[in-house]
N, C-alpha and C. Protein backbone atom coordinates (compact mmCIF):
# COMPACT_ATOMS: atom_id res chain seq x y z
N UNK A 1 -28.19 49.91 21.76
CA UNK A 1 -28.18 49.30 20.45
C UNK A 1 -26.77 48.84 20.06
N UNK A 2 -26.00 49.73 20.28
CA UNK A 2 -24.21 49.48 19.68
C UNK A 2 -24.11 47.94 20.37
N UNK A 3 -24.56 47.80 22.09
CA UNK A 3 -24.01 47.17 23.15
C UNK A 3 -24.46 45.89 22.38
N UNK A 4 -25.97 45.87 21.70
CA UNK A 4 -26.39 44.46 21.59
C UNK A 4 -25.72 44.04 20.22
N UNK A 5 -25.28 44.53 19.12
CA UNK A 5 -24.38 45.04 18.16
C UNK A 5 -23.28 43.81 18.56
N UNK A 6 -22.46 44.94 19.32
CA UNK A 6 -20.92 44.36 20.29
C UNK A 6 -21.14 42.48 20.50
N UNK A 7 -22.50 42.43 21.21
CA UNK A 7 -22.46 41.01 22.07
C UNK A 7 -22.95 39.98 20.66
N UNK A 8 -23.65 40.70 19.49
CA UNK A 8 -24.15 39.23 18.78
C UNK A 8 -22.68 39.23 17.71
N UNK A 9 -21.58 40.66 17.27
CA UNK A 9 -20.58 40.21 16.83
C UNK A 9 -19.89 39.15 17.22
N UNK A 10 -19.21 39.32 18.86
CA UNK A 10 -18.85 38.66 19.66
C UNK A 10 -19.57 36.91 20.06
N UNK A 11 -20.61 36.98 20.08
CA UNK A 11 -21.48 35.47 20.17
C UNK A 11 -20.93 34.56 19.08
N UNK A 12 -21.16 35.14 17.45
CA UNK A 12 -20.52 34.55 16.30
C UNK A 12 -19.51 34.39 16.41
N UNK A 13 -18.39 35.32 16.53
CA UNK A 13 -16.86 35.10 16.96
C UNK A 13 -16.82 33.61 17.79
N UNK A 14 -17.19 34.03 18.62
CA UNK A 14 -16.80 32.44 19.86
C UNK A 14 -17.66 31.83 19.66
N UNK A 15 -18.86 31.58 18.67
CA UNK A 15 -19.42 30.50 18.09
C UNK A 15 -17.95 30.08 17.08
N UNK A 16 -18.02 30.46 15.89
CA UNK A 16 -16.68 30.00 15.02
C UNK A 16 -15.66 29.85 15.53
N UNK A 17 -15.30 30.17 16.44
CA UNK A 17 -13.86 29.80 17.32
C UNK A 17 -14.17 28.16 17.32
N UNK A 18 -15.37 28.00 18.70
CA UNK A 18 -15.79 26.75 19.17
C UNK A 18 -15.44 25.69 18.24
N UNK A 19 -16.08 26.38 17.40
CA UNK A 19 -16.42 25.49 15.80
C UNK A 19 -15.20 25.41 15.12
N UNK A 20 -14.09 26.02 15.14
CA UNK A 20 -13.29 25.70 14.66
C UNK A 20 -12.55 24.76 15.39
N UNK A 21 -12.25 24.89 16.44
CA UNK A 21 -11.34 24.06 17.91
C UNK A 21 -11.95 22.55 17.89
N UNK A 22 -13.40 22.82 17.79
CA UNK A 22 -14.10 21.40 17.90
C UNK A 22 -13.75 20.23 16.81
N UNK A 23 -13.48 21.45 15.33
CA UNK A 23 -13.43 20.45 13.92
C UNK A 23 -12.03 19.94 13.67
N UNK A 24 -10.94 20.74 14.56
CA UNK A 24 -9.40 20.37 14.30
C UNK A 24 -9.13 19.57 15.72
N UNK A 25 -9.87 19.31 16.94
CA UNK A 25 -9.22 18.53 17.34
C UNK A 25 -9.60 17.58 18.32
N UNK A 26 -11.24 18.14 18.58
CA UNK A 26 -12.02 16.88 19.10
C UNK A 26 -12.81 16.19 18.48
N UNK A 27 -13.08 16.36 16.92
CA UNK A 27 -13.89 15.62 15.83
C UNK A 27 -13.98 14.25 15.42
N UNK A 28 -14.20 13.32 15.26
CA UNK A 28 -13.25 11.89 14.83
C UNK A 28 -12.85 12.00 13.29
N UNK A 29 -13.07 13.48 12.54
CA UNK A 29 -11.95 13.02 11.27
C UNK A 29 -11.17 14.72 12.26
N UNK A 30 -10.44 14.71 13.12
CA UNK A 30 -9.70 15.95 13.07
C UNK A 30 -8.64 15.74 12.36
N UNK A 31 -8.06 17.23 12.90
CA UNK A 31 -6.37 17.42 11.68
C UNK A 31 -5.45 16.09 12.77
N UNK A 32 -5.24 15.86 13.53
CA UNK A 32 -4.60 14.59 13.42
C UNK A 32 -4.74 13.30 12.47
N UNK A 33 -5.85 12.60 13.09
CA UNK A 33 -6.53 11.52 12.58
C UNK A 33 -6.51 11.85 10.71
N UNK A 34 -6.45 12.73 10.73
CA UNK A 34 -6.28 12.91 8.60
C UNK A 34 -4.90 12.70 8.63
N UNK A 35 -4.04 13.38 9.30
CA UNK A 35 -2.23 13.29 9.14
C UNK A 35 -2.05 11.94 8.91
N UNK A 36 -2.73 11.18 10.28
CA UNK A 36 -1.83 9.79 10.39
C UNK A 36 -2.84 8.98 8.96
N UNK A 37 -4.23 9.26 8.67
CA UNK A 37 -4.42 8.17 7.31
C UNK A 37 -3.78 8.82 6.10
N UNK A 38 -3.26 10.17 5.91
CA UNK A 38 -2.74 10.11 4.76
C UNK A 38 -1.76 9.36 4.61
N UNK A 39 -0.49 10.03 5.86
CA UNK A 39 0.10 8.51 6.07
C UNK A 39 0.15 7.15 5.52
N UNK A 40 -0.87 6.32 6.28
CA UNK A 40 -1.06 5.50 5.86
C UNK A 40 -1.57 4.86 4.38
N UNK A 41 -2.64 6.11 3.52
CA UNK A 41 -2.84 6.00 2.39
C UNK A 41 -1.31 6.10 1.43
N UNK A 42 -0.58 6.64 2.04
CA UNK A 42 0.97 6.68 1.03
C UNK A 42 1.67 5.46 1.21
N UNK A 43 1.67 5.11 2.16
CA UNK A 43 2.38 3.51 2.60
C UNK A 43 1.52 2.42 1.90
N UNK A 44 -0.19 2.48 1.54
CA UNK A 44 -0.57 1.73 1.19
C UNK A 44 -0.24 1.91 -0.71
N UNK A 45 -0.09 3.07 -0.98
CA UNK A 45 0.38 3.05 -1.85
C UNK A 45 1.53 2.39 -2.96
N UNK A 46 2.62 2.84 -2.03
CA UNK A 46 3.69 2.22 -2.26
C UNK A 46 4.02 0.63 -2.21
N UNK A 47 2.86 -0.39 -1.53
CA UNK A 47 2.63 -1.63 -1.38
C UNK A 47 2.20 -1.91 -2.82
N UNK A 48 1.14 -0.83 -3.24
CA UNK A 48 0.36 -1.34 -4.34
C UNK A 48 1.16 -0.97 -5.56
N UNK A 49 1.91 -0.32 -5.69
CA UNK A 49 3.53 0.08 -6.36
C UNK A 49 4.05 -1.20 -6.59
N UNK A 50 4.67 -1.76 -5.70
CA UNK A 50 5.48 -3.01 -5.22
C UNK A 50 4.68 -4.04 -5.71
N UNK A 51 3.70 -4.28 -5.45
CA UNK A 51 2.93 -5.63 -5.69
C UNK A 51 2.43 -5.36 -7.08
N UNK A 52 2.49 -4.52 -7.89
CA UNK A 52 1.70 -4.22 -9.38
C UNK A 52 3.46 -4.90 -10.12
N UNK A 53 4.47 -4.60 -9.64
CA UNK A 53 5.87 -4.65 -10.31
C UNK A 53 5.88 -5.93 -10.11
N UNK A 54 5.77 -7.03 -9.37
CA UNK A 54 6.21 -8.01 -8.52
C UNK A 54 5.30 -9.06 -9.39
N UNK A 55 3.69 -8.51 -9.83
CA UNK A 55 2.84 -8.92 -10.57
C UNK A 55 3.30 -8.93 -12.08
N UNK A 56 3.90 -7.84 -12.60
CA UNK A 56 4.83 -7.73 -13.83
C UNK A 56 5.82 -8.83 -14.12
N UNK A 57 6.69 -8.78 -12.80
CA UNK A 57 8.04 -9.85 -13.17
C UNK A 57 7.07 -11.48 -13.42
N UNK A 58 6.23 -11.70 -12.32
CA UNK A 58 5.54 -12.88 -12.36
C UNK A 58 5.34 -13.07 -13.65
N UNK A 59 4.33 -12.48 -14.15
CA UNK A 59 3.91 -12.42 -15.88
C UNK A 59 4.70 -12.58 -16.75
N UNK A 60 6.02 -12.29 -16.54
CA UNK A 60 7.16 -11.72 -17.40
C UNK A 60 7.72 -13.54 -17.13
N UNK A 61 8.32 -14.10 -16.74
CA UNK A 61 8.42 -15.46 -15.96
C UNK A 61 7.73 -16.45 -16.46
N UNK A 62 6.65 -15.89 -16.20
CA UNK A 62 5.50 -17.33 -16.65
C UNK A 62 5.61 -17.47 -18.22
N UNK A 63 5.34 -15.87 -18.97
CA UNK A 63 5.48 -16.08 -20.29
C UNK A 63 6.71 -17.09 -20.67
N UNK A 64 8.00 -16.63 -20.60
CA UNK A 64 9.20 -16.95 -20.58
C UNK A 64 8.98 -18.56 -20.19
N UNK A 65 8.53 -18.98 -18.80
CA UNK A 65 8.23 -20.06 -18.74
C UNK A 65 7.51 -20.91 -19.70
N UNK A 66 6.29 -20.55 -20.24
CA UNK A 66 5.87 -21.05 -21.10
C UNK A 66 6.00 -21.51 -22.77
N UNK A 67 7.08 -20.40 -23.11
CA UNK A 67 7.62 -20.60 -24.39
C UNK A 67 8.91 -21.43 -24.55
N UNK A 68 9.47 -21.54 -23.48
CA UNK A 68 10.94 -21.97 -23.90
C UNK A 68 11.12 -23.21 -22.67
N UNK A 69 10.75 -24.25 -23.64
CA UNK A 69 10.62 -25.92 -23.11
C UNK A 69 12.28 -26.26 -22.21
N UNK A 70 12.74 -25.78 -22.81
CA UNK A 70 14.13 -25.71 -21.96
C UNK A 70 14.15 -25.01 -20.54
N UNK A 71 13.90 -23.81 -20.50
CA UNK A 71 13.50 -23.08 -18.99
C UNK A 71 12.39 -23.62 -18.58
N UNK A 72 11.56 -24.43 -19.75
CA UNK A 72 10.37 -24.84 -18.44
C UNK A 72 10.92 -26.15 -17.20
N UNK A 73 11.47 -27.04 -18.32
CA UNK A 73 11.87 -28.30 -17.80
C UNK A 73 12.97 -28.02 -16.78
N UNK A 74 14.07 -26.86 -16.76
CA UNK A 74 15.07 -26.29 -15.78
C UNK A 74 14.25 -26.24 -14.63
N UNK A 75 13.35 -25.50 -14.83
CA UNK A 75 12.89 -24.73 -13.43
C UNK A 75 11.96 -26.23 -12.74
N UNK A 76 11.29 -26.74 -13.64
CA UNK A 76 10.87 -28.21 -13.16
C UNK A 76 11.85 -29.00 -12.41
N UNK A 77 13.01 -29.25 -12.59
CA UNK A 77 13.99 -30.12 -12.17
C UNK A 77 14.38 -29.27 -11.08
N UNK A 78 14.79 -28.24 -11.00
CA UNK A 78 15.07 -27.17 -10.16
C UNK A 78 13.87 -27.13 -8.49
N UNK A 79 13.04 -26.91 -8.98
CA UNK A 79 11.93 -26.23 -8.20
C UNK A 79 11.46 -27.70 -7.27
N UNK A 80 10.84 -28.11 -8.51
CA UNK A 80 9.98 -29.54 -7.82
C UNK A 80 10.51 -30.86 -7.90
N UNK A 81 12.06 -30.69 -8.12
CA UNK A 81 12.84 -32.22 -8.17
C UNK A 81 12.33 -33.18 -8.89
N UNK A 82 11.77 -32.84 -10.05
CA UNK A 82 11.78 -33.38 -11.10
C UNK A 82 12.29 -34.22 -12.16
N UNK A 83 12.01 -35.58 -12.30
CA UNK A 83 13.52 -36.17 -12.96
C UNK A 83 12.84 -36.88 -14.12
N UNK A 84 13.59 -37.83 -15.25
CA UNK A 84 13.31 -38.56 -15.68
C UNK A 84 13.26 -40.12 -15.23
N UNK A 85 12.83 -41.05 -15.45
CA UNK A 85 12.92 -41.99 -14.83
C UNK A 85 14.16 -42.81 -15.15
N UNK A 86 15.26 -43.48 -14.14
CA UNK A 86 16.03 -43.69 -14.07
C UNK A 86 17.42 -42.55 -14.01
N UNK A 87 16.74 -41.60 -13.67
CA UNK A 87 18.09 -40.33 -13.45
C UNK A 87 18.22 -39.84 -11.90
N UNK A 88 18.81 -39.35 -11.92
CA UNK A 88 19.59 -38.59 -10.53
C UNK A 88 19.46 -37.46 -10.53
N UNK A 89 18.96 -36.76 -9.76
CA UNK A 89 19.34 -35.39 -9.98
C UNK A 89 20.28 -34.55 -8.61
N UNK A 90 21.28 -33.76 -8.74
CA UNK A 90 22.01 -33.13 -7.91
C UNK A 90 21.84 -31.44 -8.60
N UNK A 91 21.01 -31.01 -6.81
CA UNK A 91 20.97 -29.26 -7.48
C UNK A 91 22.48 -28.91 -6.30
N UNK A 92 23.37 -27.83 -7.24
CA UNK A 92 24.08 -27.70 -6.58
C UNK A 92 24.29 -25.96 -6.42
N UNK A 93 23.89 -25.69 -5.04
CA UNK A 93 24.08 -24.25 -5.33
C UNK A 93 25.33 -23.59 -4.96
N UNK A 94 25.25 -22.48 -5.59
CA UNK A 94 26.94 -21.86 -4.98
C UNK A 94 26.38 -20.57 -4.19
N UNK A 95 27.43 -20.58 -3.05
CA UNK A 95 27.40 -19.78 -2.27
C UNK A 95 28.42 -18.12 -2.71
């Protein structure tokens, strides 16, 4: 009785072993494969960081662009060589 006791403790044991060995490192979500997407979920993060700010300045710009006929017409002449008719325009940048 003890002996059969001994062998079904033991069966469970190296059942949960198996089961554990199997879930950390031959699984397709094992503890690797999670390391490298958290990884990657933090990097995608920090894109979406960057591009939410980048989306801010844009907004911030356009407003600005839109209110003040003076910066609009700058950045017109500037950007898309924009002129009046019969003018010249020279963009001159400094280095």
């Amino acid at each position: 009785m003890k002996q059969h006791i001994k062998i079904t403790k033991n069966f469970y044991f190296i059942a949960t072993v198996v089961f554990l060995v199997w879930m950390l490192f031959f699984d397709s979500n094992d503890f690797y494969s999670q390391y490298q997407l958290k990884g990657k979920v933090e990097e995608l993060e920090d894109q979406k960081k960057y591009y939410q700010n980048k989306i801010k300045d844009t907004e911030a710009d356009r407003e600005a662009l839109l209110n003040d006929e003076e910066l609009l017409e700058k950045f017109a002449r500037e950007k898309y060589f924009m002129k009046r008719e019969g003018e010249d325009i020279f963009v001159v940048v400094e280095e």
